[in-house]
Protein backbone atom coordinates (compact mmCIF):
# COMPACT_ATOMS: atom_id res chain seq x y z
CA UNK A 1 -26.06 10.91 13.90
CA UNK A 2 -24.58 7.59 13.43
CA UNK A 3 -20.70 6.29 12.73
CA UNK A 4 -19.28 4.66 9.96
CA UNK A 5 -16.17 2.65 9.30
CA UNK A 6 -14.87 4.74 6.38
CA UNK A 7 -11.46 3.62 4.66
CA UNK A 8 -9.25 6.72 4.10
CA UNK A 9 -7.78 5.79 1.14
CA UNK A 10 -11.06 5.18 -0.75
CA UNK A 11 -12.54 8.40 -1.88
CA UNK A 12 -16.64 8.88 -3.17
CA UNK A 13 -16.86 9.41 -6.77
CA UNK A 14 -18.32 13.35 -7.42
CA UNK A 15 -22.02 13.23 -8.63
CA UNK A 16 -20.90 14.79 -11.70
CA UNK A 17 -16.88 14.21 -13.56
CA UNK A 18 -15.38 17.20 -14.89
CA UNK A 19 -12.82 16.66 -17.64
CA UNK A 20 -9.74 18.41 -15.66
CA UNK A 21 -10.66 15.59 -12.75
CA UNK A 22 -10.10 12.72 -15.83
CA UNK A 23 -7.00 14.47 -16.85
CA UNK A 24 -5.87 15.08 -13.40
CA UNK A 25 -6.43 10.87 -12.55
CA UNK A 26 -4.52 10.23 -15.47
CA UNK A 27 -1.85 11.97 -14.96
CA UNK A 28 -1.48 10.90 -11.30
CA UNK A 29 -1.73 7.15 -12.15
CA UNK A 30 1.08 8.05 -15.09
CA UNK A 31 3.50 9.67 -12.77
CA UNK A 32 3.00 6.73 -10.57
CA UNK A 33 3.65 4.12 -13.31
CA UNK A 34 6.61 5.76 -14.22
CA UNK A 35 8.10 5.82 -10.88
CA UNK A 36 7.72 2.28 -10.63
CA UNK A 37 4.36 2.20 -8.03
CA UNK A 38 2.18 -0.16 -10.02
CA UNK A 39 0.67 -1.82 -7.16
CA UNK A 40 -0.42 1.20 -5.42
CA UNK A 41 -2.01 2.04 -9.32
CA UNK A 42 -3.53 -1.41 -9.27
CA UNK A 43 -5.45 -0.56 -5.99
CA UNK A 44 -6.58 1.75 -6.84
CA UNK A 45 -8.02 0.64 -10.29
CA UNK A 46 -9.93 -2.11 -7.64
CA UNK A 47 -11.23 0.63 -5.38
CA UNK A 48 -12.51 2.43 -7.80
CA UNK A 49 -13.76 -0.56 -10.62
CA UNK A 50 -17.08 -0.69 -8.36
CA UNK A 51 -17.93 2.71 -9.52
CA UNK A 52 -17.27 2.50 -12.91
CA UNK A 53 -21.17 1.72 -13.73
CA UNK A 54 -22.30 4.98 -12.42
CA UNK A 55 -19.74 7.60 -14.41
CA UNK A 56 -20.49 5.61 -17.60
């Protein structure tokens, strides 16, 4: 068994996306943009921009 420094707030993309997850994102970063939390939106568009390769 080994450890591993794992940030929290960066979660592992699923092996496979199921719609309701896309819709689900997207409505999450909406409510979030309309509450006026854009830089919490904007990291996590940078967490997650490394993975974009593998879902498309």
């Amino acid at each position: 068994m080994s450890d591993a420094n794992i940030k929290k707030e960066i979660y592992r993309m699923p092996p496979k996306l199921e719609f309701s997850q896309v819709t689900g994102m997207a409505l999450s970063m909406t409510k979030l943009m309309l509450n006026g939390r854009m830089a919490e939106v904007f990291d996590t568009v940078k967490a997650n921009y490394k993975h974009l390769k593998d879902v498309l």
